[in-house]
Protein backbone atom coordinates (compact mmCIF):
# COMPACT_ATOMS: atom_id res chain seq x y z
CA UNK A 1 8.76 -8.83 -3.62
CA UNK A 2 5.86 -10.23 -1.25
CA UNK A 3 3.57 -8.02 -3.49
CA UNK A 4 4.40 -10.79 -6.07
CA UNK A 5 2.44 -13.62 -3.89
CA UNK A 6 -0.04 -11.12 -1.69
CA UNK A 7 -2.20 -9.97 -4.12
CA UNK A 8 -5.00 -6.61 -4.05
CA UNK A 9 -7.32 -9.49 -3.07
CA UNK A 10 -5.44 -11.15 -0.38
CA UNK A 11 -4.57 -7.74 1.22
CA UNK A 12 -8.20 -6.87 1.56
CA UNK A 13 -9.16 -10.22 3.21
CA UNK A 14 -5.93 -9.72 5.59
CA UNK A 15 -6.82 -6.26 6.36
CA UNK A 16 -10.38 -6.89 7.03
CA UNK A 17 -9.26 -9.77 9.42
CA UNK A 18 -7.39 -7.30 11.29
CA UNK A 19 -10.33 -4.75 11.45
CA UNK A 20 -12.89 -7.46 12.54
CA UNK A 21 -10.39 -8.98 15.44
CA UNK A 22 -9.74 -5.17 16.45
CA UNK A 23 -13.65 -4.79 16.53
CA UNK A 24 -14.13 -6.07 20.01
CA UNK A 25 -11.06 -5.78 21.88
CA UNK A 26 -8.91 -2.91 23.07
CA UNK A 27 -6.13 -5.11 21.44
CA UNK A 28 -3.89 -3.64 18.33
CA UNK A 29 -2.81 -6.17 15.18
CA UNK A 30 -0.04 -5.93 12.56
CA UNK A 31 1.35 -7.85 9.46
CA UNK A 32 4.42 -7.03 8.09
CA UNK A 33 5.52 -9.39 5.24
CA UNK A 34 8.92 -8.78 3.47
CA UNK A 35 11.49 -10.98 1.57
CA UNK A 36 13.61 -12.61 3.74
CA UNK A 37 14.81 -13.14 7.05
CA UNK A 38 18.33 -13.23 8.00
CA UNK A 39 19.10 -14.41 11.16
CA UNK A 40 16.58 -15.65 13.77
CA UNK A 41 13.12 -15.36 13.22
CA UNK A 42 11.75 -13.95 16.62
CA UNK A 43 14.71 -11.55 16.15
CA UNK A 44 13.48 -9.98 13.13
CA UNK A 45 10.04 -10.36 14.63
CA UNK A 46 10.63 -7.99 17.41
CA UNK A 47 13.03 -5.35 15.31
CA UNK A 48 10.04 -4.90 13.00
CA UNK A 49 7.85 -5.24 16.36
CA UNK A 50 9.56 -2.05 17.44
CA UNK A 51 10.05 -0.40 14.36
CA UNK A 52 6.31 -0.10 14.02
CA UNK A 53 6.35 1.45 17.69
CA UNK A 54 3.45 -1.29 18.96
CA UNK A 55 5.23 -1.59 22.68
CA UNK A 56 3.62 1.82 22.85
CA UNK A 57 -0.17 0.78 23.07
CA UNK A 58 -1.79 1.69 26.21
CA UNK A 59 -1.79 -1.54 27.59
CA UNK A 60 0.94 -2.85 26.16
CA UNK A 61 -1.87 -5.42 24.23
CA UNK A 62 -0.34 -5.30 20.32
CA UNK A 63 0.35 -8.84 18.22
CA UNK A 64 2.76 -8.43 15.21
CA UNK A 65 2.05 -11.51 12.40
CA UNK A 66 5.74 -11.68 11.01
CA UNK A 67 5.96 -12.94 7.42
CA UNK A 68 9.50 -13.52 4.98
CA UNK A 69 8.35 -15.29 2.25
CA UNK A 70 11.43 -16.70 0.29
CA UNK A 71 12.77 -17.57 3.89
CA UNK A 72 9.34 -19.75 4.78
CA UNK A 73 9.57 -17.92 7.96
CA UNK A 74 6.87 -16.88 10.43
CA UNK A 75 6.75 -15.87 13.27
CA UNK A 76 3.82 -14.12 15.99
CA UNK A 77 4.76 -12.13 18.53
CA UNK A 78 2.80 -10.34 21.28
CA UNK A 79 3.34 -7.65 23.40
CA UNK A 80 4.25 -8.06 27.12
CA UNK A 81 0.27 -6.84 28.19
CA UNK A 82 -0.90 -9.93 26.35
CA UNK A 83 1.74 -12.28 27.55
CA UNK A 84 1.07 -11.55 30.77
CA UNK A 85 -2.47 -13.23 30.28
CA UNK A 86 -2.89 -15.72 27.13
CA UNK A 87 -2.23 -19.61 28.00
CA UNK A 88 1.55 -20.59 27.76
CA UNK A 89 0.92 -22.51 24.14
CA UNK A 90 -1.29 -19.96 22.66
CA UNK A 91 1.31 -18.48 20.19
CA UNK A 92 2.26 -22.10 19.26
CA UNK A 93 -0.84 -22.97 18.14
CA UNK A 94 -1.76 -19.90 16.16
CA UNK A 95 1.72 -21.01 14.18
CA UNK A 96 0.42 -24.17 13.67
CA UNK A 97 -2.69 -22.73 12.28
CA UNK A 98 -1.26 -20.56 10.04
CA UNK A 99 2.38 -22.31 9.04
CA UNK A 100 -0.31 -25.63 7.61
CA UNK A 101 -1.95 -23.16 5.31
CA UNK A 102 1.22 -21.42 4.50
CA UNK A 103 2.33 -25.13 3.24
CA UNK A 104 -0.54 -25.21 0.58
CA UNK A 105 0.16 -21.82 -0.20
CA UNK A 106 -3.10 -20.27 1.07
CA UNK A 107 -1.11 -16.87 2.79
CA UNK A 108 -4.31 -14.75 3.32
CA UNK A 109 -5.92 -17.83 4.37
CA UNK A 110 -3.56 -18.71 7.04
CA UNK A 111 -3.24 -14.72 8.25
CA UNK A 112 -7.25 -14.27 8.60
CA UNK A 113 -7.16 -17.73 10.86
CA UNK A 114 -4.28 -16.63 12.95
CA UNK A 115 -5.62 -12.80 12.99
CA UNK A 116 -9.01 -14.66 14.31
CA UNK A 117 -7.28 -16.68 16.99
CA UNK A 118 -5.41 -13.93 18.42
CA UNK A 119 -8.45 -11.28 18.14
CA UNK A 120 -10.16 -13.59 20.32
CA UNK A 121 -8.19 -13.99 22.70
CA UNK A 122 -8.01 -10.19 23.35
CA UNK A 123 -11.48 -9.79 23.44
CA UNK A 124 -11.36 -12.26 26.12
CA UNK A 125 -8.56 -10.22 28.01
CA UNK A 126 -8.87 -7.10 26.79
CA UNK A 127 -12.59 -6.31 25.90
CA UNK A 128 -13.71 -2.94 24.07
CA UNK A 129 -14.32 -0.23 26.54
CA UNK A 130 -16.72 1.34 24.10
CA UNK A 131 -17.60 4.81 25.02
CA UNK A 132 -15.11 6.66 22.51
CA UNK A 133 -12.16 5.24 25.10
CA UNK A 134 -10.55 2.71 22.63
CA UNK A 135 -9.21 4.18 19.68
CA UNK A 136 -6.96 2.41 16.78
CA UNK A 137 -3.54 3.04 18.55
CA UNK A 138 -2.36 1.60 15.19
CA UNK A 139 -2.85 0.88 11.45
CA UNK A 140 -4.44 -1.84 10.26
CA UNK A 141 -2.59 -1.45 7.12
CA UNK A 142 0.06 -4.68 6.09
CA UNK A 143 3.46 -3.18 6.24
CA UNK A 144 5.81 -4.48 3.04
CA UNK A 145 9.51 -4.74 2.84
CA UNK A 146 12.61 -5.25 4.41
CA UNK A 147 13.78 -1.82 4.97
CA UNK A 148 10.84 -0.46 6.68
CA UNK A 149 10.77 3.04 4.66
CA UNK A 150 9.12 5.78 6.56
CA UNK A 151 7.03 5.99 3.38
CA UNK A 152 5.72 2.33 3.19
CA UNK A 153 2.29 2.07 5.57
């Protein structure tokens, strides 16, 4: 189980990452860290992308951090809002980032730095609106497990 190498600890720094990149952008971020990954990477990526319903922000402006642990895969996918506008690379570095701290084992550690990245660029191209018109179109909660249960957050 991911559970077994994300501990209470590691889930509060992730989800606070989250909450701080959310803080100043219109922009939604998820994790969602399971077992394993079958096939391609990206693949899974944008099943679980769906699954979690974030091509239904408002603009379109949501970043899924994909994580299978016993696969070593990873994988960061944005929405097509925030594709539109972030450099070409900008997804290959954030891997970077966070696959080199992966390597050592640091998981939280590599999330909050990736979370970071990405939460600023969407403050850069999607800034908060303020004035009670952004709301959190989505949870800031980590998802867990390969069968994305209705029940799991």
């Amino acid at each position: 189980m991911p559970r077994d190498t994300i501990t209470e600890a590691d889930e509060a720094i992730i989800v606070q990452a989250i909450q701080e990149a959310e803080r100043n952008t219109s922009g939604e971020v998820r994790v969602h860290i399971e077992d394993t990954c079958e096939g391609e990477v990206l693949d899974r990526a944008t099943q679980v992308f769906a699954y979690l319903h974030m091509h239904k922000t408002k603009l379109r402006n949501g970043v899924l951090f994909y994580v299978a642990m016993k696969s070593h895969k990873f994988a960061v996918l944005g929405d097509a809002g925030i594709n539109a506008v972030v450099p070409k690379d900008f997804w290959v570095e954030i891997n970077k980032v966070v696959i080199a701290d992966f390597k050592e084992g640091k998981y939280a550690e590599g999330l909050r730095k990736g979370i970071t990245m990405a939460g600023e660029q969407l403050k850069s191209y999607f800034p908060y609106a303020g004035d009670h018109k952004d709301i959190n179109e989505l949870s800031d909660d980590i998802s867990f497990g390969s069968t994305l249960d209705e029940n799991q957050k």
